[in-house]
N, C-alpha and C. Protein backbone atom coordinates (compact mmCIF):
# COMPACT_ATOMS: atom_id res chain seq x y z
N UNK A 1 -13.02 42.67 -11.69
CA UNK A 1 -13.85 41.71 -11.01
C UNK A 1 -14.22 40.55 -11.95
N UNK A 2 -14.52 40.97 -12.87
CA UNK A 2 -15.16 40.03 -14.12
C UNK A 2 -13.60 38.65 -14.14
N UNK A 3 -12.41 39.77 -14.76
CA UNK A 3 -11.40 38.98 -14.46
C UNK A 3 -11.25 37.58 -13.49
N UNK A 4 -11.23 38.36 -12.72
CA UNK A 4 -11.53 37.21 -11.21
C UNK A 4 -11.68 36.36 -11.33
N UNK A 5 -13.30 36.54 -11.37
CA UNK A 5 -14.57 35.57 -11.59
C UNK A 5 -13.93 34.42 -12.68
N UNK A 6 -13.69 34.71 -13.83
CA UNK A 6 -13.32 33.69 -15.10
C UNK A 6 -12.05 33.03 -14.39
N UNK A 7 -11.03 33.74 -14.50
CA UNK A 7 -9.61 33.48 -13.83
C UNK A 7 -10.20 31.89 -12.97
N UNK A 8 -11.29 32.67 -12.14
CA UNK A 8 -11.44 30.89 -10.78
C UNK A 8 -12.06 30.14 -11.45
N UNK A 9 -13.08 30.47 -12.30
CA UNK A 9 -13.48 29.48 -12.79
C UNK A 9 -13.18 28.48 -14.17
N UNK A 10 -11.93 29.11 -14.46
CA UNK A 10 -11.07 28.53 -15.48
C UNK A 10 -10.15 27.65 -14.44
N UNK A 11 -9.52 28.15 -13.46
CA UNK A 11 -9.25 27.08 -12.08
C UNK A 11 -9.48 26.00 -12.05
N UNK A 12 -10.88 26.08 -11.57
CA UNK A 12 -11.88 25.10 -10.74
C UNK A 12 -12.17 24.19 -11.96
N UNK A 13 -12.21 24.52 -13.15
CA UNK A 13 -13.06 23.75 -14.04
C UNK A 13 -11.70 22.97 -14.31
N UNK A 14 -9.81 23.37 -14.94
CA UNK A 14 -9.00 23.07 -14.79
C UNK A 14 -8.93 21.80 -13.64
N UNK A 15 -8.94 22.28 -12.55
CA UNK A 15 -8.55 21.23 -11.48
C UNK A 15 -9.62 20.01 -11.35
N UNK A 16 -10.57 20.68 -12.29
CA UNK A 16 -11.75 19.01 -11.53
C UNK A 16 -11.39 18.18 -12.71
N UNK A 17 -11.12 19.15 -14.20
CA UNK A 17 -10.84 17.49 -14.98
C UNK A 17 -9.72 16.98 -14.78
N UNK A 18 -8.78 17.45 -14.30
CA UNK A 18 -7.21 16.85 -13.97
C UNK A 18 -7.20 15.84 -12.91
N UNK A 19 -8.12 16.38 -12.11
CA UNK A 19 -8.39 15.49 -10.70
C UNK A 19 -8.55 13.92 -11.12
N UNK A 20 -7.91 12.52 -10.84
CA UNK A 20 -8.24 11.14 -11.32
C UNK A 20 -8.81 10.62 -10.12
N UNK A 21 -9.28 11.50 -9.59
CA UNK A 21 -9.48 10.81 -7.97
C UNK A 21 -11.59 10.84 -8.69
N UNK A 22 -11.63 9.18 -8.48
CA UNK A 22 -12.83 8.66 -8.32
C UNK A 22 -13.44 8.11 -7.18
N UNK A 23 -14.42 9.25 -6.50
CA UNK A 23 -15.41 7.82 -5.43
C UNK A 23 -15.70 7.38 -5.74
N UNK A 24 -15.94 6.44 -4.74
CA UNK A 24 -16.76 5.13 -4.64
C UNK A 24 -17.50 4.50 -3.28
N UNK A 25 -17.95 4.58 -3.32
CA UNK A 25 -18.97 4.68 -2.20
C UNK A 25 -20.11 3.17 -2.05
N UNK A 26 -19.39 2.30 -1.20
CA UNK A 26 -19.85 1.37 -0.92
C UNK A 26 -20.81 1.40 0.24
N UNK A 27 -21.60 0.74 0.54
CA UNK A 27 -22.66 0.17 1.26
C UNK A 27 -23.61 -1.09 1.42
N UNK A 28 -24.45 -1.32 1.82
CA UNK A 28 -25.25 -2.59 2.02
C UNK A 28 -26.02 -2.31 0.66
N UNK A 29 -26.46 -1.28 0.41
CA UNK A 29 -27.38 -1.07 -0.50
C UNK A 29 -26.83 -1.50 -2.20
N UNK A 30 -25.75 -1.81 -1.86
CA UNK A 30 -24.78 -1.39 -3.53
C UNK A 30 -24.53 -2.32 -3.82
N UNK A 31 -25.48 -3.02 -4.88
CA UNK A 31 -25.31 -4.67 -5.88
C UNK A 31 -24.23 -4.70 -5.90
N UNK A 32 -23.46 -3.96 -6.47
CA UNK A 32 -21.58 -4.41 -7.10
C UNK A 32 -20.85 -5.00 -5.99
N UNK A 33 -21.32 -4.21 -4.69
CA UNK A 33 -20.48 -4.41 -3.42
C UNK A 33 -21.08 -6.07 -2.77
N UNK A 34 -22.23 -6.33 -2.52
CA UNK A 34 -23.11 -6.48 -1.88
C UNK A 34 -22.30 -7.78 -1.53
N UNK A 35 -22.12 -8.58 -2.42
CA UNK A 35 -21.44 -9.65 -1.76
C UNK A 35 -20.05 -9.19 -0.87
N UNK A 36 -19.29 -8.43 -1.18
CA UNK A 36 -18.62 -8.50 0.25
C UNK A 36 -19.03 -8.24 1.37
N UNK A 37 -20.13 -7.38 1.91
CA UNK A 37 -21.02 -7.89 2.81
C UNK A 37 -21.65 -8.65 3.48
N UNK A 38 -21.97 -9.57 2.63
CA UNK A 38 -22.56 -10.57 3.23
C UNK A 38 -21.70 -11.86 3.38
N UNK A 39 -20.58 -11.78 3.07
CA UNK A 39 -19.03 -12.91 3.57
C UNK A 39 -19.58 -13.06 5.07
N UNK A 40 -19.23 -14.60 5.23
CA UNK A 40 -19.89 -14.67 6.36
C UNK A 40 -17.72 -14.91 7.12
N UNK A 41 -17.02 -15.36 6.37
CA UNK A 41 -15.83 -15.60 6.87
C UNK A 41 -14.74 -14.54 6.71
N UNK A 42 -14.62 -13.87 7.24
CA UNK A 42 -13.41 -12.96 6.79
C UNK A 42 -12.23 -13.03 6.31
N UNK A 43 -11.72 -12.27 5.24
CA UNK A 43 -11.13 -12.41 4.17
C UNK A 43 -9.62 -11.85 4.46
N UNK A 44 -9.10 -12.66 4.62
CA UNK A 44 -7.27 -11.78 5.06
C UNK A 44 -6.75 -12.26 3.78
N UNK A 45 -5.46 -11.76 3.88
CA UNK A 45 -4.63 -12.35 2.99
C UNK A 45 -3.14 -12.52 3.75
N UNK A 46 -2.15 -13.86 3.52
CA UNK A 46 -1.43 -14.50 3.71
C UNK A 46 -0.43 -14.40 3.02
N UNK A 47 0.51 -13.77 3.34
CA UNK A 47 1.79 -14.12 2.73
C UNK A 47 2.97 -14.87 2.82
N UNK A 48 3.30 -16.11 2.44
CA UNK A 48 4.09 -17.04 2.67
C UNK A 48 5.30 -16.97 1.84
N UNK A 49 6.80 -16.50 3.10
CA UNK A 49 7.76 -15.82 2.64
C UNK A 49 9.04 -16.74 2.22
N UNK A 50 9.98 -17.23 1.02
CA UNK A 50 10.81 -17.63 0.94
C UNK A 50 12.02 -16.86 1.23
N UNK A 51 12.30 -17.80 2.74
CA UNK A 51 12.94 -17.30 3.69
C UNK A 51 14.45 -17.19 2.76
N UNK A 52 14.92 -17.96 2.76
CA UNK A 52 16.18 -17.91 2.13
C UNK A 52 16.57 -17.04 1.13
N UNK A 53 15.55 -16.38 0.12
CA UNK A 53 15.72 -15.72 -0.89
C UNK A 53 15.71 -14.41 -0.12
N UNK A 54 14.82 -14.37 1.06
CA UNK A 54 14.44 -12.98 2.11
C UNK A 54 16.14 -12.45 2.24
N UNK A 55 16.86 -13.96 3.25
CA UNK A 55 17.87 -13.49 4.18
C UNK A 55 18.68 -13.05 2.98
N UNK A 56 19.07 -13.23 1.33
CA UNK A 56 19.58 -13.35 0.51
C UNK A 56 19.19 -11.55 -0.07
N UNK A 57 18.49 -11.47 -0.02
CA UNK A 57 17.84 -10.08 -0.37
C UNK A 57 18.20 -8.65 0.59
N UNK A 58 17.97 -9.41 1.77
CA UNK A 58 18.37 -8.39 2.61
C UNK A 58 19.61 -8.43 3.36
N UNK A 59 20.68 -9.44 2.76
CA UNK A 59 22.05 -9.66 2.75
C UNK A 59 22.32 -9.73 4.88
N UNK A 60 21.16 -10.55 5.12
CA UNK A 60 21.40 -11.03 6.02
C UNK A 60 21.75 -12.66 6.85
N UNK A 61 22.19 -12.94 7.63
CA UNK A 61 21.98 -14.37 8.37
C UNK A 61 20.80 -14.91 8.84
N UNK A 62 20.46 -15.87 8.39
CA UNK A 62 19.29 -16.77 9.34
C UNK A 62 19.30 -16.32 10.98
N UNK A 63 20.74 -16.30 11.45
CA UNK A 63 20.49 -16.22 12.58
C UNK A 63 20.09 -14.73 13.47
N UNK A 64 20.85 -14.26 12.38
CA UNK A 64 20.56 -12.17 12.69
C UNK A 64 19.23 -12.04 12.41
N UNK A 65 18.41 -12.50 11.51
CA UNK A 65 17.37 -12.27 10.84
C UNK A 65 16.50 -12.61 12.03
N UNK A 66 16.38 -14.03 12.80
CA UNK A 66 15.74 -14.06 13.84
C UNK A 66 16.20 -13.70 14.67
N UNK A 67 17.06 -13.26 15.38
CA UNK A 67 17.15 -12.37 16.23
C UNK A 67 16.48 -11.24 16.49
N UNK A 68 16.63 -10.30 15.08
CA UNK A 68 15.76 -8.90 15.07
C UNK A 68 14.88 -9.36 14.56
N UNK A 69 13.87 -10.22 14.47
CA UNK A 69 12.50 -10.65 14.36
C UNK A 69 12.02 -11.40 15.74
N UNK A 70 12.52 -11.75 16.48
CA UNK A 70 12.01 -11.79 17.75
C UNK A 70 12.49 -10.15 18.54
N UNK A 71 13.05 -9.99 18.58
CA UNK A 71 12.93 -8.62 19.22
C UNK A 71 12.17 -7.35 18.78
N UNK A 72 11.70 -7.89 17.90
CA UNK A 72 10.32 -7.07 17.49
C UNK A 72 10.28 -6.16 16.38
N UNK A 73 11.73 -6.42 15.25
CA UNK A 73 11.87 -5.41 14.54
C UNK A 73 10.88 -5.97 13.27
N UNK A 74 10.24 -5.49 12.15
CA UNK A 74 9.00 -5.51 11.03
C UNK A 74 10.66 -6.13 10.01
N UNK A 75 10.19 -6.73 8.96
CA UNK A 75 11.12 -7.01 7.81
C UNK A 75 11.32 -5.11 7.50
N UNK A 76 10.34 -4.56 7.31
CA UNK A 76 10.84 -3.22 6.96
C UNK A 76 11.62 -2.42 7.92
N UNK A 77 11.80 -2.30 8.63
CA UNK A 77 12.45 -2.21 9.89
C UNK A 77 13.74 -2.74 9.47
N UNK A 78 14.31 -3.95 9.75
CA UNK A 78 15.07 -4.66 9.09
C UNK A 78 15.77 -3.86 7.56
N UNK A 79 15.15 -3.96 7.00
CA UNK A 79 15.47 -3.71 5.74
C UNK A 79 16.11 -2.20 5.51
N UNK A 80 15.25 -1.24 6.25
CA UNK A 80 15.70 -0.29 6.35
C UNK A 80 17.04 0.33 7.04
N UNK A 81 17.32 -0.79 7.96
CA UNK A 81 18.72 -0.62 9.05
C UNK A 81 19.88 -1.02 7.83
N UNK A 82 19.43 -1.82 7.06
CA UNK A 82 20.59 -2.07 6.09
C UNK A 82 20.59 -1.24 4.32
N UNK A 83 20.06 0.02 4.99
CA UNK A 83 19.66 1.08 3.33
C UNK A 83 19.41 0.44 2.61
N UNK A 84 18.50 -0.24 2.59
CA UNK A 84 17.18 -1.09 1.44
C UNK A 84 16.03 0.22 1.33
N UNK A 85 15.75 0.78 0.35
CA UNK A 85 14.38 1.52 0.41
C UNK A 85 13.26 1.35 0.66
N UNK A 86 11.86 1.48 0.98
CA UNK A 86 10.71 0.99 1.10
C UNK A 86 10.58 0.57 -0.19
N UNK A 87 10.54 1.30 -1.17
CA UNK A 87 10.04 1.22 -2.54
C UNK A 87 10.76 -0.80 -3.27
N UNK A 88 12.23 -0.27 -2.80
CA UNK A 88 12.94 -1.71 -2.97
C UNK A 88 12.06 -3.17 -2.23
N UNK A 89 12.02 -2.91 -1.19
CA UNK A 89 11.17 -3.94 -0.65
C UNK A 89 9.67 -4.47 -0.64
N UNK A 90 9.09 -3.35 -1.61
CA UNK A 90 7.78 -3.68 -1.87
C UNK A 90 8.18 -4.38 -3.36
N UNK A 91 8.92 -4.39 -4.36
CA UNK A 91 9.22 -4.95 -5.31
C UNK A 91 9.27 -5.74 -5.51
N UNK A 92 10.57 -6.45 -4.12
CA UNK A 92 11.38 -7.45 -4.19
C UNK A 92 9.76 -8.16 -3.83
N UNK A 93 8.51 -7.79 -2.34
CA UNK A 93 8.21 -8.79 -2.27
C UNK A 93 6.54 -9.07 -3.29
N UNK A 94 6.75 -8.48 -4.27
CA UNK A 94 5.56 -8.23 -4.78
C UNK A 94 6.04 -9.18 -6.41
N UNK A 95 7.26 -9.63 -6.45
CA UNK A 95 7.73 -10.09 -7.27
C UNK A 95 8.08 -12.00 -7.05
């Protein structure tokens, strides 16, 4: 029994310092946060795509490209019909 007992709690004590997972816990109340709260305009973000380097990347035509972008397919979507990886396409557009 004693066993046990140590055994889990050599575990538990193991798994919590390994753990990198930090809350954070925002609210109205929380100086650090506080100004994003009180934004009176909401905050998106915009990504403005160089098309040509896109169709070039994803070894497609201008004209194919809109095609399956009006018919509703996502660039990932797209990308994926032509074995591009997710991982590849967050690269290409993060670069």
């Amino acid at each position: 029994m004693k066993r046990i007992f140590v055994f889990l709690l050599l575990a538990f004590v193991t798994l919590s310092l390994t753990s990198n997972n930090i809350g954070v816990f925002a609210n109205k109340d929380n100086e650090e946060f506080k100004d994003i709260y009180e934004r009176k305009v909401p905050q998106t973000f915009h990504y403005k795509y160089d098309y040509e380097n896109l169709y070039q990347f994803l070894n497609i035509s201008e004209k194919e490209y809109t095609s399956e972008w009006n018919s509703g397919k996502t660039i990932a979507e797209i990308a994926e019909k032509r074995d591009i990886y997710p991982q590849q396409l967050i690269l290409y557009l993060a670069e």
